[in-house]
Protein backbone atom coordinates (compact mmCIF):
# COMPACT_ATOMS: atom_id res chain seq x y z
CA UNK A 1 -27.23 -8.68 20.22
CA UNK A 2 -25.14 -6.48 22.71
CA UNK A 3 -24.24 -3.09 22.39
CA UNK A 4 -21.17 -4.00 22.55
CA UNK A 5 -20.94 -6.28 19.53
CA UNK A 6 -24.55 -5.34 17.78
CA UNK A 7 -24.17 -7.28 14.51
CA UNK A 8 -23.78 -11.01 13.93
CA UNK A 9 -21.47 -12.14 10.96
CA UNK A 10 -19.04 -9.94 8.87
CA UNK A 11 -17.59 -12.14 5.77
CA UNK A 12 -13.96 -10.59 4.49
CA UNK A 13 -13.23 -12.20 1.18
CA UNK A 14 -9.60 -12.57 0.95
CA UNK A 15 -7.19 -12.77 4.07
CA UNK A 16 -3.94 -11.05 2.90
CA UNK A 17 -3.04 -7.83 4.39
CA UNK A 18 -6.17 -5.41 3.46
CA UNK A 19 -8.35 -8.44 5.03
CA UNK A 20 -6.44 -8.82 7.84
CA UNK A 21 -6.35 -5.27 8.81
CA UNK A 22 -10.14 -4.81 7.69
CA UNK A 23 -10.81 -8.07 10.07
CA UNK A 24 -9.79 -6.76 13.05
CA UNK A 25 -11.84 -3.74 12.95
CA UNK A 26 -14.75 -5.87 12.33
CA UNK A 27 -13.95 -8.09 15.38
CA UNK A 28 -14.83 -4.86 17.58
CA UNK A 29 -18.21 -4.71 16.11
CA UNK A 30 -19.35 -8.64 14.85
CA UNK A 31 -19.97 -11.50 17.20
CA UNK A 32 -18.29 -13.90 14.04
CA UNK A 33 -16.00 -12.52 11.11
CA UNK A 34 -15.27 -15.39 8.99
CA UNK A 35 -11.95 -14.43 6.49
CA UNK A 36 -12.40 -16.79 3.46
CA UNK A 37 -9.06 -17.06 1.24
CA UNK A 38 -8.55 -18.99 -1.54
CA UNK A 39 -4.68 -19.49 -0.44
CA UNK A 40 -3.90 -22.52 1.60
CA UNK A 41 -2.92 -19.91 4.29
CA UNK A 42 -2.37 -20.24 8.55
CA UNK A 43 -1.11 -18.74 11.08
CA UNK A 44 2.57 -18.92 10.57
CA UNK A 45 2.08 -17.34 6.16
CA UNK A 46 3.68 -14.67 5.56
CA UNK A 47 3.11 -13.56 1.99
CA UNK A 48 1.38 -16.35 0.05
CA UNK A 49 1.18 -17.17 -3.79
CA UNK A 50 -1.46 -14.90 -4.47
CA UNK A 51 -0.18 -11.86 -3.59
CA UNK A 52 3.31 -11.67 -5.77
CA UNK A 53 4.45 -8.37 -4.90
CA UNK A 54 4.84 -9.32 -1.29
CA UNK A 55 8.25 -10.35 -2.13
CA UNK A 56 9.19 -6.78 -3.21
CA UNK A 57 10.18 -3.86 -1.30
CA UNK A 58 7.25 -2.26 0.63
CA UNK A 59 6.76 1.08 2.47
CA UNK A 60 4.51 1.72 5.53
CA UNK A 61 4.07 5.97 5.27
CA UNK A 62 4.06 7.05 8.68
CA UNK A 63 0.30 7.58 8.57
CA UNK A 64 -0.10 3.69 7.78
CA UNK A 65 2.53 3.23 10.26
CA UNK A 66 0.17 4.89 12.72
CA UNK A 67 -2.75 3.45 12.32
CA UNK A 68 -1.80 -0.19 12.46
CA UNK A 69 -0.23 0.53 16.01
CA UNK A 70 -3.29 2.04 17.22
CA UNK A 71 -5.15 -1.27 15.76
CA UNK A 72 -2.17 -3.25 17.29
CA UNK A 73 -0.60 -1.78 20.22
CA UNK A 74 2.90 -3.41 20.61
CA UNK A 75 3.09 -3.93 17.00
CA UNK A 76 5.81 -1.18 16.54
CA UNK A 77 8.18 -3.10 19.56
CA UNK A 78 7.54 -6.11 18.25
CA UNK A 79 8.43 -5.24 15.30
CA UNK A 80 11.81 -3.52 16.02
CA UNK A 81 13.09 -6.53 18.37
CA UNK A 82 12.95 -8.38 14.98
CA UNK A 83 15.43 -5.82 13.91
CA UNK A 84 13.29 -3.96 11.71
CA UNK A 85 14.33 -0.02 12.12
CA UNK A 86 12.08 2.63 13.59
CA UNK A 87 13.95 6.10 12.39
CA UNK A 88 13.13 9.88 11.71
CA UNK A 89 12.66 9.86 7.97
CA UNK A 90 14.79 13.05 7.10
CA UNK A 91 17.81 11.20 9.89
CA UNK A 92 17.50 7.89 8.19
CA UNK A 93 16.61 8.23 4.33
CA UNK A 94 19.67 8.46 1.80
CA UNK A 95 17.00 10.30 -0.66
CA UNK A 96 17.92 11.36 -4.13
CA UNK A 97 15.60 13.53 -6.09
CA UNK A 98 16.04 14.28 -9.40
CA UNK A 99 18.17 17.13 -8.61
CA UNK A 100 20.11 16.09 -6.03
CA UNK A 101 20.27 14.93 -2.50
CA UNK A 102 17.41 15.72 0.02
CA UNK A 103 18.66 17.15 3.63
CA UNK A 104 19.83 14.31 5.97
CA UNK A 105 18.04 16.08 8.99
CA UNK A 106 15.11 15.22 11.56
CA UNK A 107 11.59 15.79 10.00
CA UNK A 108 10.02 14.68 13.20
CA UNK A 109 8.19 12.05 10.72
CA UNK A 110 8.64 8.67 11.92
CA UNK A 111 8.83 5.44 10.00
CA UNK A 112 9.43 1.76 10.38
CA UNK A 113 10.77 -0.43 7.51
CA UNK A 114 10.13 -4.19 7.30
CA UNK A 115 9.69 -6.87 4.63
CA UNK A 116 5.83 -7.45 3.40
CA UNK A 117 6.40 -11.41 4.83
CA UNK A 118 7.05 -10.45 8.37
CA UNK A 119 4.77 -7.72 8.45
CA UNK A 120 1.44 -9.88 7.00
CA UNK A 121 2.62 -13.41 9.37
CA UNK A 122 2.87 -11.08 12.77
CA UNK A 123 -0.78 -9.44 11.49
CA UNK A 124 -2.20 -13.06 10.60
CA UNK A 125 -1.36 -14.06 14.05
CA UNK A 126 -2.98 -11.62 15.91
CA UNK A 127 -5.86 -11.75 13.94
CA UNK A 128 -6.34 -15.09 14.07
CA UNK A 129 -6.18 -14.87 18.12
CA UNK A 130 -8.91 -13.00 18.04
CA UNK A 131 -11.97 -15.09 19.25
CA UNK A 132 -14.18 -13.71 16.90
CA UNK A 133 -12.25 -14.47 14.01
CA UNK A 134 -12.48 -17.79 11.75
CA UNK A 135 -10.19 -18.86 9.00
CA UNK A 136 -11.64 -20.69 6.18
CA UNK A 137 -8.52 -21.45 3.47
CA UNK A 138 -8.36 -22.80 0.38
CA UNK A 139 -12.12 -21.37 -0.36
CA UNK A 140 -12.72 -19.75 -3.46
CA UNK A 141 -16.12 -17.01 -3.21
CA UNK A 142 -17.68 -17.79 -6.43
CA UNK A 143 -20.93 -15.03 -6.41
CA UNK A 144 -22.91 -12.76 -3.46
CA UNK A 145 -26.65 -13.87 -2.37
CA UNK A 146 -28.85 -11.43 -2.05
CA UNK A 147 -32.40 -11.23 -0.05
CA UNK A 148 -35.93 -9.55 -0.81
CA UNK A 149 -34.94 -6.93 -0.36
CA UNK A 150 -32.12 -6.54 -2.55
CA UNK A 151 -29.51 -6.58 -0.06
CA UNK A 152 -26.18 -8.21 -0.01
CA UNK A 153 -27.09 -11.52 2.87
CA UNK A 154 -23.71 -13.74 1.97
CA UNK A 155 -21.82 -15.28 -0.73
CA UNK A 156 -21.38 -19.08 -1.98
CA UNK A 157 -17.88 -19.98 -1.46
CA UNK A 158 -16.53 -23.53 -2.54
CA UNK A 159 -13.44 -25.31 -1.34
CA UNK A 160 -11.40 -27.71 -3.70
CA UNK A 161 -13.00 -30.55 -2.60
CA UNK A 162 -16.07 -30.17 -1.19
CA UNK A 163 -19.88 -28.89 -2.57
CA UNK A 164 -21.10 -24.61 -2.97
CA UNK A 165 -21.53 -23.75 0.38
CA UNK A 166 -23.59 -20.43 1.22
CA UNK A 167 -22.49 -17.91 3.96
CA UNK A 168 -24.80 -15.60 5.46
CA UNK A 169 -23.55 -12.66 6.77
CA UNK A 170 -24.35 -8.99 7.89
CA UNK A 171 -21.88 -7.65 5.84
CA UNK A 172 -20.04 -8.74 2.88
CA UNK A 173 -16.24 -7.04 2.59
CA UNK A 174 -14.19 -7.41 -1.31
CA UNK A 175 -10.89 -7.43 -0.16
CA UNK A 176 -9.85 -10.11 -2.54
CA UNK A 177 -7.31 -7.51 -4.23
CA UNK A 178 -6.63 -6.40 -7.66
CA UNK A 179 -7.92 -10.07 -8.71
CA UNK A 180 -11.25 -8.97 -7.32
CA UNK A 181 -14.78 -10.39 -9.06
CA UNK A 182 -16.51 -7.78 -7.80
CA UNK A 183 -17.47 -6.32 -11.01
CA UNK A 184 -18.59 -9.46 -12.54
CA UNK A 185 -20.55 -10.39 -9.49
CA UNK A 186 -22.76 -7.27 -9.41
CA UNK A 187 -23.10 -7.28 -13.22
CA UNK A 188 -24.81 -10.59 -12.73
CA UNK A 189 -27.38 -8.99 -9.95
CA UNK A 190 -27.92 -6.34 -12.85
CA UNK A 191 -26.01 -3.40 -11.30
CA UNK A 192 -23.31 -1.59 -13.64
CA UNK A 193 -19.98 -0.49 -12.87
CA UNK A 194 -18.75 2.26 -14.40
CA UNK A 195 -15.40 1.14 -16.36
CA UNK A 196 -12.45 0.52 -14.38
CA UNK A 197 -9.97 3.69 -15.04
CA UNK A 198 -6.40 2.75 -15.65
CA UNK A 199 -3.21 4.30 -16.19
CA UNK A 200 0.01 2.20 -17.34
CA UNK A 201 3.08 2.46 -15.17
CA UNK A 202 5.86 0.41 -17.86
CA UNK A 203 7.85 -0.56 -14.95
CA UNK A 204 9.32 -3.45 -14.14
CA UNK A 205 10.61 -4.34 -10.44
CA UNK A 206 13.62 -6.77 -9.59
CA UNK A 207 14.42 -7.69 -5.98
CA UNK A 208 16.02 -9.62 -4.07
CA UNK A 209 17.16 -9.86 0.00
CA UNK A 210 20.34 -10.26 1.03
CA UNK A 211 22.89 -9.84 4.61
CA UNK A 212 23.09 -6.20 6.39
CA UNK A 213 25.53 -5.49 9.43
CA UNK A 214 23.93 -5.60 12.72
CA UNK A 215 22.77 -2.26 13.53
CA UNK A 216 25.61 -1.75 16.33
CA UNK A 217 27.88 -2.93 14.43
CA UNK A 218 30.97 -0.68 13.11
CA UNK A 219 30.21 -1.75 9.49
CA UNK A 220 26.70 -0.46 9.17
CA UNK A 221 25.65 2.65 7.11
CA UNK A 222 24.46 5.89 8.53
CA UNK A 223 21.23 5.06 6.76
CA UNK A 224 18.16 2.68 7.06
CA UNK A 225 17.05 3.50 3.39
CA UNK A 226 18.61 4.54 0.02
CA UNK A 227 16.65 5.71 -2.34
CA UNK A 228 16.65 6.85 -6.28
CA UNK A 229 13.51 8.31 -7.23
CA UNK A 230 12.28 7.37 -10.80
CA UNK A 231 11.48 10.99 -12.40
CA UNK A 232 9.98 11.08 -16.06
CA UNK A 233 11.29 11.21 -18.48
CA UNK A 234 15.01 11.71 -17.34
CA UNK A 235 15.39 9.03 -14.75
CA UNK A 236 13.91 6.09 -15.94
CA UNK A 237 16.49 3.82 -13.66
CA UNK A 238 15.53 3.59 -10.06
CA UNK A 239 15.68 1.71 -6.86
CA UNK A 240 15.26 1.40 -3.13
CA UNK A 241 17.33 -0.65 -0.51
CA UNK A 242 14.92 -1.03 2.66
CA UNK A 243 17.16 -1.97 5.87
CA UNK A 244 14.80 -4.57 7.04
CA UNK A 245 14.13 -7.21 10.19
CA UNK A 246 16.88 -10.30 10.85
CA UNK A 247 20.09 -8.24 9.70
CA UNK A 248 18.93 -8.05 6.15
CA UNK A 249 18.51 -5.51 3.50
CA UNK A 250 15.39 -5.62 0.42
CA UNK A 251 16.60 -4.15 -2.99
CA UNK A 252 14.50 -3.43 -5.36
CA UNK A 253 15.34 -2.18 -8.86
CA UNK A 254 12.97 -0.37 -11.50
CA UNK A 255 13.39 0.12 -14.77
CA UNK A 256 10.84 2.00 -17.29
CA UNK A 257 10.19 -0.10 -20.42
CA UNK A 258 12.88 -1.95 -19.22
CA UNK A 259 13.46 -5.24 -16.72
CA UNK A 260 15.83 -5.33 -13.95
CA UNK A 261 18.23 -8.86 -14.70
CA UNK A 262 17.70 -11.29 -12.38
CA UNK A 263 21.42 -12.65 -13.23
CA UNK A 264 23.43 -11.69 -10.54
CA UNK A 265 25.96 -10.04 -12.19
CA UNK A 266 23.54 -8.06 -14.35
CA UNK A 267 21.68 -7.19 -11.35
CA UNK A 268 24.77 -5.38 -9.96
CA UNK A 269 25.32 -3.71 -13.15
CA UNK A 270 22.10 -2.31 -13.13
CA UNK A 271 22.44 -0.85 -9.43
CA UNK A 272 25.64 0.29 -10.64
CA UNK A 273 23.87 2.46 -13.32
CA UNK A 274 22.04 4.04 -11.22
CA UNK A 275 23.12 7.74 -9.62
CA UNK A 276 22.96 6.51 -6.27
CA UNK A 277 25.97 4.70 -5.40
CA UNK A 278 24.71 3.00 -2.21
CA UNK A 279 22.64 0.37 -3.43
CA UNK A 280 25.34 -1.24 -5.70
CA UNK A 281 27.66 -0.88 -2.89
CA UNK A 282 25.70 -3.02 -0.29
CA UNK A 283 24.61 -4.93 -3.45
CA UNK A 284 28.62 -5.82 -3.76
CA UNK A 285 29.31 -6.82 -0.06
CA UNK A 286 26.53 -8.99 0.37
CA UNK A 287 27.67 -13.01 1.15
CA UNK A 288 24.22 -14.52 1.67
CA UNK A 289 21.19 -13.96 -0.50
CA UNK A 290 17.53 -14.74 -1.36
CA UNK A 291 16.49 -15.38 -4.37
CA UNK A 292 15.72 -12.90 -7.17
CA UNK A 293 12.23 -11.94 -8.31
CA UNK A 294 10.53 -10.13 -10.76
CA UNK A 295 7.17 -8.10 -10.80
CA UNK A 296 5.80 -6.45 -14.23
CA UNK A 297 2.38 -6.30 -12.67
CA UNK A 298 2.29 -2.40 -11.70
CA UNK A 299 -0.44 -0.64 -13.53
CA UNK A 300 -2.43 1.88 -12.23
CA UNK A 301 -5.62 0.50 -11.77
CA UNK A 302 -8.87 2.40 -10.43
CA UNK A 303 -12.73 0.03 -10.11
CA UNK A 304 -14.65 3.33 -9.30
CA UNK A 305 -17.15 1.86 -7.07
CA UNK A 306 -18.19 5.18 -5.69
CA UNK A 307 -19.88 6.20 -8.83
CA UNK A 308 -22.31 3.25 -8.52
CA UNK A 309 -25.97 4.67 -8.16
CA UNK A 310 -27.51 1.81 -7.06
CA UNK A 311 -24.40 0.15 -5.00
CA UNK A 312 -26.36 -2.88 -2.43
CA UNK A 313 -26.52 -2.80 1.35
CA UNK A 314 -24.25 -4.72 2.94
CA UNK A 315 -21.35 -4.76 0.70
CA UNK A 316 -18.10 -3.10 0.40
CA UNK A 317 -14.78 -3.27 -0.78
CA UNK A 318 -11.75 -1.92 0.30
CA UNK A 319 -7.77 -2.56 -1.01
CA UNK A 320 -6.85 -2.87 -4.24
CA UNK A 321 -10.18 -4.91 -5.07
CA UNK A 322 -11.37 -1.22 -5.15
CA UNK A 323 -7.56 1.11 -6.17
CA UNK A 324 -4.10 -0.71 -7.12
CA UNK A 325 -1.10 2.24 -7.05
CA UNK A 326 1.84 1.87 -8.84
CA UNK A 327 4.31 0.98 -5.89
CA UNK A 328 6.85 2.65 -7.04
CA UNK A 329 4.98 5.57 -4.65
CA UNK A 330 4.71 3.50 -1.59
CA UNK A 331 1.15 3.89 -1.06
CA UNK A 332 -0.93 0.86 -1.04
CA UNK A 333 -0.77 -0.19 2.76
CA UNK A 334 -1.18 3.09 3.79
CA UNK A 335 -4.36 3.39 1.94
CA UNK A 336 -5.79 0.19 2.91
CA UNK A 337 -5.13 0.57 6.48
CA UNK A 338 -6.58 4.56 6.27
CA UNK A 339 -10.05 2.72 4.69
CA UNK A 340 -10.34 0.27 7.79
CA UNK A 341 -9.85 3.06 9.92
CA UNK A 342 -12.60 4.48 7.79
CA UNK A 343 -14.74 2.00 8.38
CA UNK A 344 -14.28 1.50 12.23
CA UNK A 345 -15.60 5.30 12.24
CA UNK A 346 -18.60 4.61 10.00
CA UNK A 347 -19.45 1.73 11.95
CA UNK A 348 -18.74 3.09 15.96
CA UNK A 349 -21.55 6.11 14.42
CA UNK A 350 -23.83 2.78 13.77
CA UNK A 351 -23.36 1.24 16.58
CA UNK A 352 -26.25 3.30 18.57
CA UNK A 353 -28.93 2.49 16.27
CA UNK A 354 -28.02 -0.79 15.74
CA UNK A 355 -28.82 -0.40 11.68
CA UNK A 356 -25.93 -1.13 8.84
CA UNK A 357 -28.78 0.33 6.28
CA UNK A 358 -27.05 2.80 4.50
CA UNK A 359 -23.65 2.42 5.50
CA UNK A 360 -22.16 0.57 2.90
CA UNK A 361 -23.41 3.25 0.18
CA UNK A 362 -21.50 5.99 2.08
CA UNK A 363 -18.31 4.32 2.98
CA UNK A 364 -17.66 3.73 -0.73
CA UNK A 365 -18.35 7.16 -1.18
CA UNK A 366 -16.16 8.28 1.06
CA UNK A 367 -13.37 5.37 -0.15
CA UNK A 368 -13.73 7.45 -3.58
CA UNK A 369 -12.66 10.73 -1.64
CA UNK A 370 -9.85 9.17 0.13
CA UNK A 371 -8.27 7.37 -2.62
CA UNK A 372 -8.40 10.36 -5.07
CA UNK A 373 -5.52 12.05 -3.58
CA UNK A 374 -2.98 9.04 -3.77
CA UNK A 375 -4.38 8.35 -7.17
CA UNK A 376 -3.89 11.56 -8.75
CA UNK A 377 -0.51 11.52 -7.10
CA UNK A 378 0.64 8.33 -8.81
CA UNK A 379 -0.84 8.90 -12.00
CA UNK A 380 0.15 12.59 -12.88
CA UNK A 381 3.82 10.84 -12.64
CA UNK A 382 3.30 7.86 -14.88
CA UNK A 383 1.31 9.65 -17.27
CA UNK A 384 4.49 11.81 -17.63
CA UNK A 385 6.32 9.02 -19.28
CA UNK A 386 4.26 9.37 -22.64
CA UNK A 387 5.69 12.21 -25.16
CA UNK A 388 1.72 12.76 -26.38
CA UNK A 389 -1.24 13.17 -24.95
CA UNK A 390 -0.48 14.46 -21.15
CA UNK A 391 -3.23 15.96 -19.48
CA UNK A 392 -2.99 19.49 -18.72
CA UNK A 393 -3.23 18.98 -14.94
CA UNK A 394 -0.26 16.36 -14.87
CA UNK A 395 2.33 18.44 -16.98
CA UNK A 396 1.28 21.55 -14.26
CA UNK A 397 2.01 18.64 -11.23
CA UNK A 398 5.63 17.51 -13.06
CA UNK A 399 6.89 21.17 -13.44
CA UNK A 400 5.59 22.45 -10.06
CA UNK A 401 7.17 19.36 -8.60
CA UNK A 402 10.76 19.60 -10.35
CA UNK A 403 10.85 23.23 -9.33
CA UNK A 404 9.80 22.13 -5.83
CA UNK A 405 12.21 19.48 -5.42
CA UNK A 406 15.02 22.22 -6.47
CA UNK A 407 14.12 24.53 -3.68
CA UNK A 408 13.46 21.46 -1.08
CA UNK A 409 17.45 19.86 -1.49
CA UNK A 410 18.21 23.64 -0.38
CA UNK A 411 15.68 24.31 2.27
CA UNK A 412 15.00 21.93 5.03
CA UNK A 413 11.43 23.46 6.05
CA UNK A 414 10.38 22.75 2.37
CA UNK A 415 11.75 19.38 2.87
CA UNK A 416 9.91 18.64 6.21
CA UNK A 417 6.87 19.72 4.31
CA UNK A 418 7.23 17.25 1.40
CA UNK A 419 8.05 14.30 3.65
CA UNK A 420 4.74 15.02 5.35
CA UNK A 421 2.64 15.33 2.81
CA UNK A 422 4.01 12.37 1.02
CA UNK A 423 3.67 10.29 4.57
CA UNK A 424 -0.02 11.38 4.49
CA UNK A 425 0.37 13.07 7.66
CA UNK A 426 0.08 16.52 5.95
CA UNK A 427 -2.23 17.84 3.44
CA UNK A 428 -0.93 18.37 0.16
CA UNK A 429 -1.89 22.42 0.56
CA UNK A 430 0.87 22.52 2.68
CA UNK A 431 3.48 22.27 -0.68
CA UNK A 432 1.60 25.17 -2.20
CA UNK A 433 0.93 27.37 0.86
CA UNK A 434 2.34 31.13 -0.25
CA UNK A 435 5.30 30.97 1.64
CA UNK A 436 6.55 27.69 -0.10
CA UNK A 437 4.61 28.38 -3.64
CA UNK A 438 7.34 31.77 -3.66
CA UNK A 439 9.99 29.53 -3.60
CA UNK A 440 8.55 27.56 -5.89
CA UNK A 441 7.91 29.98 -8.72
CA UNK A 442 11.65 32.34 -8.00
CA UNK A 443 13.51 29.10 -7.53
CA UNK A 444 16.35 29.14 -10.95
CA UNK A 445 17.70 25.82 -12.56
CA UNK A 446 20.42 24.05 -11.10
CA UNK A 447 22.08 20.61 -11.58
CA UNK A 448 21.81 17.63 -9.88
CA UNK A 449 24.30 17.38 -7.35
C-alpha cells in the first residue's frame, strides 16, 4: 500500500449525511470505501425515506458550517448561488429568548441556512465523484465478521434480491443512524453494551416549505431566520422559519405534549400563537407551498459506546447510530461532521505506522468526550419539562440560563458570547467567565419584551 493511501477497504454502513461526510474522510486514507445503504439512493437523492426528519428545518452551527467547507472547498459558493443565505448570526437572526429579543448586531459568527435535501444531494454528489468511493443501494448489513483474532474484518450485507454477501474491509464504520443494529450485532459476538441512556423530549415538529421574496427584492425581511425558542416550562410553543435555497422559506413548528396541525388553517393559527409574530406573517403571504409534515420522533437518545471495555478493532460508529439530540437545539450535523473531523486526525497520526490497531478503541473514547457537551446541553432543557424528579445539575443549568438570557437581550458582549458557544466555536466557560458570571448573579427580573 502507499503512504499515501496505506489501508485497503473502509465499509460505511449507511450513506445519508453522517456517511457521506464520514466517506470522504476515508477516501483520503482507503484505496476503496464502499457506502452500503439500504435506501434505493443515487446521485441526484436528496433526503431519502429513511431519514424522516430531513424534511424538517435543519441548522448547520457555524462550527459544522466550517468543517464541511474545509472537507468541501466551494461548498459554501455553491451553496449560496442556490440562494441559500450566508449571514452574521447576530445581523441576520430575528431571535426571541424567553425574555425578550436578542441584539440584532454582528457577532462576527457566520452561518449558512439551507434545507437538509439540498444540502445531503450536493454532498452525495461529490462523494460519489470521488474515485475511491462505491455505492452499493438497496443493501441491508445484516451482522459484522470477525477474524482470529477477534477483530472486526467486514459485514454480510444482502440486497432484496440477491444471496448474503460478505464484505471484507479494514474498517467497519455504524453510521446507519438512530436505527443502528449495532448493539444487537456485538451482543451476538458476546460483547455488552452498557444500556442506551435516554431522555424524552415530548415534542412534536410540523413543517412545511413555502415562497420567500428574492433576496434583492423590496419585499424581503431584514432577516434570514426567525426564531422562538421553546423554554420550559413557560414556552412550550415554538418555531423557526429558515430562509432557505430557490426563494423559499422552511417553517417548522413545535409544540410540547402537543402536535403542530398539519391543516392549513390550523397551522397558521398555531404560528399565530406564538410570541413571535414573523413566522405567521410570512406563513400568511405565502402563494405556493410544499406539503406539510410531521415528526414525533425527537427523543434524546445516547448508545454509550465509549464505556465498552472490550469494544473490537476495526469498528466504529459515529452519528446518531452512536448520540440522537433533540433538534429542537440544532446540533446533530454539527456533531457528526466534528466526529469525521475526529477521525481524519486519529487516522493522519496512523498513517506513519501504517497500523489501525488501537484506533478504533480510542476514537470512541474520544466520540464519548465530544458528544457529552451537546448532550448535557440538550438534556438539562428537556428534563426541565417534568415538575418531579429534575436533577440537581439541570435545575442549576435552567436558572443560570434564564438569568443569563436576561442580561444577554441587554448586553451585546454577553450575546456574542452565547452565540459562540452555542455555534461550538466557543467553549462553554466562556458564559461563566467572572466578568459575565457578575452579570449573571446581580442581573434583577424583568419581562419579556
Amino acid at each position: 500500500m502507499s503512504t499515501d493511501r496505506p489501508w485497503g477497504k473502509a465499509v460505511v454502513i449507511g450513506g445519508s449525511y453522517a456517511g457521506l461526510v464520514t466517506a470522504r474522510v476515508l477516501a483520503d486514507f482507503f484505496h476503496e470505501v464502499v457506502l452500503v445503504e439500504r435506501d434505493a439512493v443515487d446521485e441526484d437523492t436528496g433526503v431519502h425515506p429513511g431519514a424522516p426528519q430531513g424534511y424538517h428545518a435543519h441548522a448547520m452551527l457555524a462550527r459544522g458550517g466550517q468543517i464541511l467547507e474545509r472537507l468541501f472547498p466551494g461548498l459554501r459558493e455553491e451553496l449560496r448561488e442556490a440562494g441559500a443565505p450566508f449571514f452574521d448570526y447576530g445581523e441576520g437572526i430575528d431571535y426571541l429568548l424567553p425574555v425578550g429579543l436578542a441584539p440584532r448586531q454582528r457577532t462576527g459568527v457566520a452561518i449558512q441556512t439551507f434545507t437538509r435535501d439540498e444540502l445531503e444531494r450536493r454532498l452525495r454528489r461529490k462523494v460519489l465523484a470521488l474515485p475511491q468511493v462505491r455505492l452499493m443501494p438497496s443493501t441491508r448489513c445484516t451482522e459484522l465478521t470477525r477474524d482470529s483474532s477477534g477483530r472486526v474484518s467486514g459485514v454480510m450485507c444482502r440486497s432484496q434480491s440477491d444471496e448474503p454477501v460478505q464484505l471484507a474491509a479494514d474498517l467497519v464504520v455504524d453510521a446507519s443512524g438512530r436505527s443502528s443494529s449495532l448493539t444487537d450485532w456485538l451482543d451476538a459476538m458476546g460483547i455488552t453494551v452498557p444500556p442506551k441512556r435516554t431522555v424524552k423530549a415530548k415534542v412534536t415538529y410540523t413543517s412545511m416549505n413555502f415562497d420567500r421574496p428574492a433576496a434583492n427584492d423590496p419585499g424581503h425581511p431584514g432577516f434570514y431566520v426567525a426564531y422562538q425558542m421553546p423554554f420550559a416550562p413557560t414556552v412550550p410553543r415554538a418555531g423557526v422559519l429558515l430562509a432557505v435555497e430557490r426563494d423559499r422559506w422552511t417553517c417548522s413548528l413545535f409544540g410540547f405534549e402537543e402536535q403542530p396541525p398539519t391543516d392549513d388553517k390550523g397551522y397558521l393559527e398555531f404560528a399565530e400563537s406564538l410570541d413571535n409574530p414573523r413566522l405567521a406573517e410570512h406563513i400568511a403571504r405565502r402563494t405556493v407551498q410544499e406539503p406539510t409534515r410531521r415528526y414525533t420522533s425527537v427523543d434524546n437518545q445516547w448508545r454509550p459506546f465509549h464505556a465498552v471495555g472490550n469494544w473490537p478493532d476495526r469498528l466504529i460508529a459515529v452519528g446518531d447510530a452512536v448520540c440522537v439530540f433533540n433538534p429542537v437545539y440544532g446540533q446533530g450535523m454539527t456533531v457528526a461532521a466534528m466526529e469525521a473531523e475526529l477521525l481524519q486526525t486519529m487516522l493522519e497520526q496512523c498513517r506513519a505506522s501504517g497500523r489501525l490497531d488501537g484506533l478504533a478503541r480510542g476514537f470512541q473514547k474520544k466520540v464519548g468526550r465530544l458528544v457529552l457537551g451537546p448532550w448535557t446541553l440538550s438534556t438539562n432543557s428537556d428534563l426541565m419539562w417534568s415538575p418531579k424528579g429534575q436533577p440537581l445539575a439541570a435545575r442549576f443549568a435552567h436558572w443560570y440560563n434564564t438569568r443569563l438570557f436576561r442580561v444577554a437581550v441587554k448586553d451585546v458582549a454577553v450575546w456574542r458570547r452565547f452565540v459562540r458557544v452555542v455555534n461550538m466555536v466557543g467553549s462553554p466557560a466562556l458564559l461563566f467567565h467572572p466578568s459575565v458570571a457578575l452579570k449573571v448573579l446581580t442581573v434583577t427580573s424583568r419581562r419579556r419584551a
